[in-house]
N, C-alpha and C. Protein backbone atom coordinates (compact mmCIF):
# COMPACT_ATOMS: atom_id res chain seq x y z
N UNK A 1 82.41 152.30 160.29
CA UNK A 1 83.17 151.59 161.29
C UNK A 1 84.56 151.28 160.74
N UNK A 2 85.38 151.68 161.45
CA UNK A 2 87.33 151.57 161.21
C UNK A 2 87.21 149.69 161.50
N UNK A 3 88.04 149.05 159.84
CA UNK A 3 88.35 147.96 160.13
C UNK A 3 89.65 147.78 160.41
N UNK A 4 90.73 146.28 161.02
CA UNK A 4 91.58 146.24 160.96
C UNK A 4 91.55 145.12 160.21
N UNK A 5 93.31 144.94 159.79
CA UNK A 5 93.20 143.42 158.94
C UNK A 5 95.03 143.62 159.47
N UNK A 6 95.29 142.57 159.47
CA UNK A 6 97.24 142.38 159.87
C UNK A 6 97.45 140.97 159.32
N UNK A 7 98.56 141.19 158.55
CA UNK A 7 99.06 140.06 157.85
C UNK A 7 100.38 139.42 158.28
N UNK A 8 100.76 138.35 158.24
CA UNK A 8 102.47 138.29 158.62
C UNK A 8 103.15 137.14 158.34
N UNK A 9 104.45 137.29 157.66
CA UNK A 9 104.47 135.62 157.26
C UNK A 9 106.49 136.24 157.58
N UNK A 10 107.43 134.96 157.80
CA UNK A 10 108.44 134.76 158.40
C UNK A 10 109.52 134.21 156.73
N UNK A 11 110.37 135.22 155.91
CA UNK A 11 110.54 134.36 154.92
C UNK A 11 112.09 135.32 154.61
N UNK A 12 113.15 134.01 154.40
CA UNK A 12 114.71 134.27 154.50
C UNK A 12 115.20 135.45 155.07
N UNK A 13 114.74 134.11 156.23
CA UNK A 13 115.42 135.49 157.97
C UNK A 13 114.59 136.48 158.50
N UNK A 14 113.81 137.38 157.78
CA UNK A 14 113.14 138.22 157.92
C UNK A 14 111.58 138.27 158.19
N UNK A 15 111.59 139.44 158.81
CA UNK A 15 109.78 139.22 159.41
C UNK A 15 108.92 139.97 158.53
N UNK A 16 108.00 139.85 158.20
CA UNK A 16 107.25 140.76 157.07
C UNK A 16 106.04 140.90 158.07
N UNK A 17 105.30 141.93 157.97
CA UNK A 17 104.06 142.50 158.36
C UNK A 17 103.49 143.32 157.70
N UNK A 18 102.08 143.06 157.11
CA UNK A 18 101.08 144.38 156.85
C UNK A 18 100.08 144.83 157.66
N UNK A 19 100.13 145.75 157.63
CA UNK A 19 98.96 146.48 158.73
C UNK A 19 97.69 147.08 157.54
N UNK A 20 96.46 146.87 157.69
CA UNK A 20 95.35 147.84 156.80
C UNK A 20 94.66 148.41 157.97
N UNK A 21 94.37 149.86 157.94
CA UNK A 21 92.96 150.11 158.75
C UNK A 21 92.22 150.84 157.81
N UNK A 22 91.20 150.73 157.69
CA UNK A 22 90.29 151.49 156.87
C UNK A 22 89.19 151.70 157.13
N UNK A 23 88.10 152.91 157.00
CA UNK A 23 87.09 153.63 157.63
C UNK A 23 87.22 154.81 156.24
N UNK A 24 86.88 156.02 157.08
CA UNK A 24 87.08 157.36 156.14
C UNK A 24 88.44 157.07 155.46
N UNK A 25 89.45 157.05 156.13
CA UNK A 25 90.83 156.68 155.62
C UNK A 25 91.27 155.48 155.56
N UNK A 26 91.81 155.48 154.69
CA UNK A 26 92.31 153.73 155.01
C UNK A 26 94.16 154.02 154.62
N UNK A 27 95.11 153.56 155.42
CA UNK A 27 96.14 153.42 155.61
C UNK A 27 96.57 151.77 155.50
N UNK A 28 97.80 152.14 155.27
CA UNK A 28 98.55 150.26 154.54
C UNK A 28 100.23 150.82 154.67
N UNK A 29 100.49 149.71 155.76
CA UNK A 29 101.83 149.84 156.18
C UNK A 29 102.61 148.47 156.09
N UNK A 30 103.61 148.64 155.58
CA UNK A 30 104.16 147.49 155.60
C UNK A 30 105.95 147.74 156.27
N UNK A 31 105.74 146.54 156.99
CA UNK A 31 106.96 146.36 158.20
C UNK A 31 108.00 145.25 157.97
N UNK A 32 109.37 145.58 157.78
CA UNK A 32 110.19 144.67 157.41
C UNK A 32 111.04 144.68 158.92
N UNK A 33 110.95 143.44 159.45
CA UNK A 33 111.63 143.43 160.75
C UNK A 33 111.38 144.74 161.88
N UNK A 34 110.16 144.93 162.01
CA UNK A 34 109.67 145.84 162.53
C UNK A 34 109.84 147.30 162.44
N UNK A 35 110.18 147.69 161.04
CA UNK A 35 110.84 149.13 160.69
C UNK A 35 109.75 149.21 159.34
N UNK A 36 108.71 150.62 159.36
CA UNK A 36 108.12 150.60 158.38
C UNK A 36 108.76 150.82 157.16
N UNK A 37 108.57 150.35 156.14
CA UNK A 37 109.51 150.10 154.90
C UNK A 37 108.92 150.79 153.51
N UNK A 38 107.43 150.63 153.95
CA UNK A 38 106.53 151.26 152.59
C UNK A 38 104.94 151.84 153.44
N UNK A 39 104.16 152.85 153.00
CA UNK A 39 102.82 153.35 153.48
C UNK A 39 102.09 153.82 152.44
N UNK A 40 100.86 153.45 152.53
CA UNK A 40 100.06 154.41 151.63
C UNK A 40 98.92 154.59 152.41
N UNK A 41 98.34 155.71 151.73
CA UNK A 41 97.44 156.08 152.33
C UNK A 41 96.04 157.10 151.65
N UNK A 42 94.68 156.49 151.51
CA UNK A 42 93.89 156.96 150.50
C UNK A 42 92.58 157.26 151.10
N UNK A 43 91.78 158.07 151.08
CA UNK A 43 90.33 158.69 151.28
C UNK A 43 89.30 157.39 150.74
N UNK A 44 88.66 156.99 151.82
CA UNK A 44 87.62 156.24 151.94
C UNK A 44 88.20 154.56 152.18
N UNK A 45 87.60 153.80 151.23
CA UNK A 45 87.66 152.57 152.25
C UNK A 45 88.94 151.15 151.35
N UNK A 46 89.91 152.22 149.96
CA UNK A 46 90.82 151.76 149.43
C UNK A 46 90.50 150.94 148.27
N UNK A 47 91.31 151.00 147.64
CA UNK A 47 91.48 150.61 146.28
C UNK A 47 92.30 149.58 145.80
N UNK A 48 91.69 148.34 145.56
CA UNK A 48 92.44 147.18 145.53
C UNK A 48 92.18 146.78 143.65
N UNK A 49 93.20 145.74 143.13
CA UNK A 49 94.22 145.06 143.96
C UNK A 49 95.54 146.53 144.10
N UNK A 50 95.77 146.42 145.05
CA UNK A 50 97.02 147.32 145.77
C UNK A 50 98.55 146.56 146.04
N UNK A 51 99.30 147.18 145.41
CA UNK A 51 101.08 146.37 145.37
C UNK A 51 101.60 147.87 146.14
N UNK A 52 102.18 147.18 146.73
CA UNK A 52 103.43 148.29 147.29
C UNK A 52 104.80 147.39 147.16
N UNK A 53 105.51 148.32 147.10
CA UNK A 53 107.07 147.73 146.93
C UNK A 53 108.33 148.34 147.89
N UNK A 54 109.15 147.47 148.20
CA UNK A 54 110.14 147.74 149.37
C UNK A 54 110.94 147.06 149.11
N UNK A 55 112.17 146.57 149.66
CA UNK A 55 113.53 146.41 150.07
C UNK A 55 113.35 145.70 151.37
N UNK A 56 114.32 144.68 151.47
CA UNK A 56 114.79 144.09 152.38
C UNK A 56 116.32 144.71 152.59
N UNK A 57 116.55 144.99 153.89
CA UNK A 57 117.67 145.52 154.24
C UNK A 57 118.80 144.58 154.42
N UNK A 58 119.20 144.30 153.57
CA UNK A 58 120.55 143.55 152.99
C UNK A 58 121.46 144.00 152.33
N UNK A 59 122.68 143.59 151.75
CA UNK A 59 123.76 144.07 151.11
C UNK A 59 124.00 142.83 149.95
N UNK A 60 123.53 143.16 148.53
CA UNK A 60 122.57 144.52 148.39
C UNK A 60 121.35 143.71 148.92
N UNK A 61 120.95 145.33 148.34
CA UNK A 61 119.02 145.04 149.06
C UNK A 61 118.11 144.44 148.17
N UNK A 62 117.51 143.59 148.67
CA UNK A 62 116.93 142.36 148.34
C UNK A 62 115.05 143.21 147.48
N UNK A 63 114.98 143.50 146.48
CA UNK A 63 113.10 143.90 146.40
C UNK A 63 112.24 142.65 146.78
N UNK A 64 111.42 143.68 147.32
CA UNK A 64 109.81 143.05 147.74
C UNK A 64 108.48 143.36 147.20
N UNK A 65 107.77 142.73 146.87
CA UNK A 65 106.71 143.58 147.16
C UNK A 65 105.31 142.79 147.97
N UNK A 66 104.52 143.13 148.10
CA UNK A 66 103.11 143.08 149.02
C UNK A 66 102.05 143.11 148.19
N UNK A 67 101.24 142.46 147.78
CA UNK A 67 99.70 142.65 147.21
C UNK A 67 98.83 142.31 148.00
N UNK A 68 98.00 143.48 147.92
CA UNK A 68 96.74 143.17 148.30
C UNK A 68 95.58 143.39 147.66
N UNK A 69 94.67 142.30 147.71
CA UNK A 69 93.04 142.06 147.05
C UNK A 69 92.08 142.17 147.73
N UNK A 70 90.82 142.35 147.16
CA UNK A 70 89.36 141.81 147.98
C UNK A 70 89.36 140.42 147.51
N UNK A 71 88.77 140.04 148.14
CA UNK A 71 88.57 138.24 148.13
C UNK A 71 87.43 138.23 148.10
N UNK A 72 86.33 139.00 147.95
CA UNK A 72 85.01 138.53 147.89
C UNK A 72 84.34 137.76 149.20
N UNK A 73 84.78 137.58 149.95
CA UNK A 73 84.48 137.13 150.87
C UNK A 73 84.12 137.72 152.55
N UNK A 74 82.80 137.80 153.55
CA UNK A 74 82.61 138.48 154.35
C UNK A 74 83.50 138.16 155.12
N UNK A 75 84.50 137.08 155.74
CA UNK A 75 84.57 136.78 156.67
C UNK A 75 86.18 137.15 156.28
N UNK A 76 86.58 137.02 155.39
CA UNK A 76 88.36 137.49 155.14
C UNK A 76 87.88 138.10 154.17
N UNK A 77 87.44 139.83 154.07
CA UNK A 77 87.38 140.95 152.96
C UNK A 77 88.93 140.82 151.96
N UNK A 78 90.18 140.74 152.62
CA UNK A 78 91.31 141.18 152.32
C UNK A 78 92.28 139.76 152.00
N UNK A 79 93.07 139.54 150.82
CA UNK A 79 93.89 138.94 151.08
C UNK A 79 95.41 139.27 150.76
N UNK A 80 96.13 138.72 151.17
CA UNK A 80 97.74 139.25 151.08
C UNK A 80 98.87 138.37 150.22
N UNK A 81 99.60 138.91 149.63
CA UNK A 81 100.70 138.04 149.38
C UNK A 81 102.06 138.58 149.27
N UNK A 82 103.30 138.06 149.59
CA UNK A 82 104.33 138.30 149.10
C UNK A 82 105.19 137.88 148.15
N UNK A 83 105.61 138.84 147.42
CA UNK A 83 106.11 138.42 146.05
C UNK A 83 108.12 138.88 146.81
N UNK A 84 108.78 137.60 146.36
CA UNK A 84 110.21 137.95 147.47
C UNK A 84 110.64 137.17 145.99
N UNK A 85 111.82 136.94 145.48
CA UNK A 85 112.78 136.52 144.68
C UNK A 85 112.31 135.83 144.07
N UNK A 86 111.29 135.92 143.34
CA UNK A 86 110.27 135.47 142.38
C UNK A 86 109.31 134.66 142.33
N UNK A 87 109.33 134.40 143.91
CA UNK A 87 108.10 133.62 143.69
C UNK A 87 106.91 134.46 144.66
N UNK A 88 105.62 134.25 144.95
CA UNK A 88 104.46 134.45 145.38
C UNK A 88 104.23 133.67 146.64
N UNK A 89 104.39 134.49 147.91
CA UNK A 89 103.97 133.47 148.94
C UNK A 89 102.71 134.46 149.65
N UNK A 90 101.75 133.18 149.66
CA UNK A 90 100.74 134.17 150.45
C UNK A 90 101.00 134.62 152.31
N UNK A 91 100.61 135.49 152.90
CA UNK A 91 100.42 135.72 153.76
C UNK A 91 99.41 135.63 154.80
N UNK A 92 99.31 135.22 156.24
CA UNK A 92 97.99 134.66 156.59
C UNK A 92 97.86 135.52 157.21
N UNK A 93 96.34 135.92 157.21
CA UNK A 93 95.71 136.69 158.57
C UNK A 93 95.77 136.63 160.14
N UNK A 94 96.20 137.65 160.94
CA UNK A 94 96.86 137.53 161.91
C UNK A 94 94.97 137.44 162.50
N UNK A 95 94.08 136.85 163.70
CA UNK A 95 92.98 136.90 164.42
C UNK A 95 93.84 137.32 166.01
N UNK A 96 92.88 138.01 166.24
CA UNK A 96 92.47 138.28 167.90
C UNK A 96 92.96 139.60 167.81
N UNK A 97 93.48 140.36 167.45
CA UNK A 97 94.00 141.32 167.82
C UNK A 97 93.44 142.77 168.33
């Protein structure tokens, strides 16, 4: 069964989003002001902990990056964080979607 998981947190000016779906494939997109910025993409159900790294589109451009973990947990498998100008902010799970 294909899961989803969507993350999203609002941090200097900018909108951040991760997308996971995973099943046979599992795909991981990450969205800076609604423009995908970074993707990966791996056979079966993914390989954590997982960092991807991106840019904020600024002058200059600002690095980012995204981690993601298992949490051990049934009810939130996945958790997220953003790492932005040195510090670690987590990201919350988007429900209903």
């Amino acid at each position: 069964m294909r899961q989803r998981h969507s993350f999203h947190l609002d941090r200097g000016g900018h909108s951040v989003t991760v997308n996971v779906r995973s099943g046979w494939i599992t795909e991981t997109e990450v969205l800076v002001d609604g423009k995908e910025v970074a993707f990966h993409r791996v056979h079966g159900h993914g390989v954590y902990p997982l960092t991807l790294a991106a840019q904020l589109a600024e002058e200059p451009p600002r690095p980012l990056a995204v981690r993601l973990e298992r949490t051990g947990s049934a009810e939130r498998p996945l958790g997220c964080a953003l790492e932005l100008d040195g510090a670690v902010h987590p990201m919350a799970e988007r429900t209903g979607q």
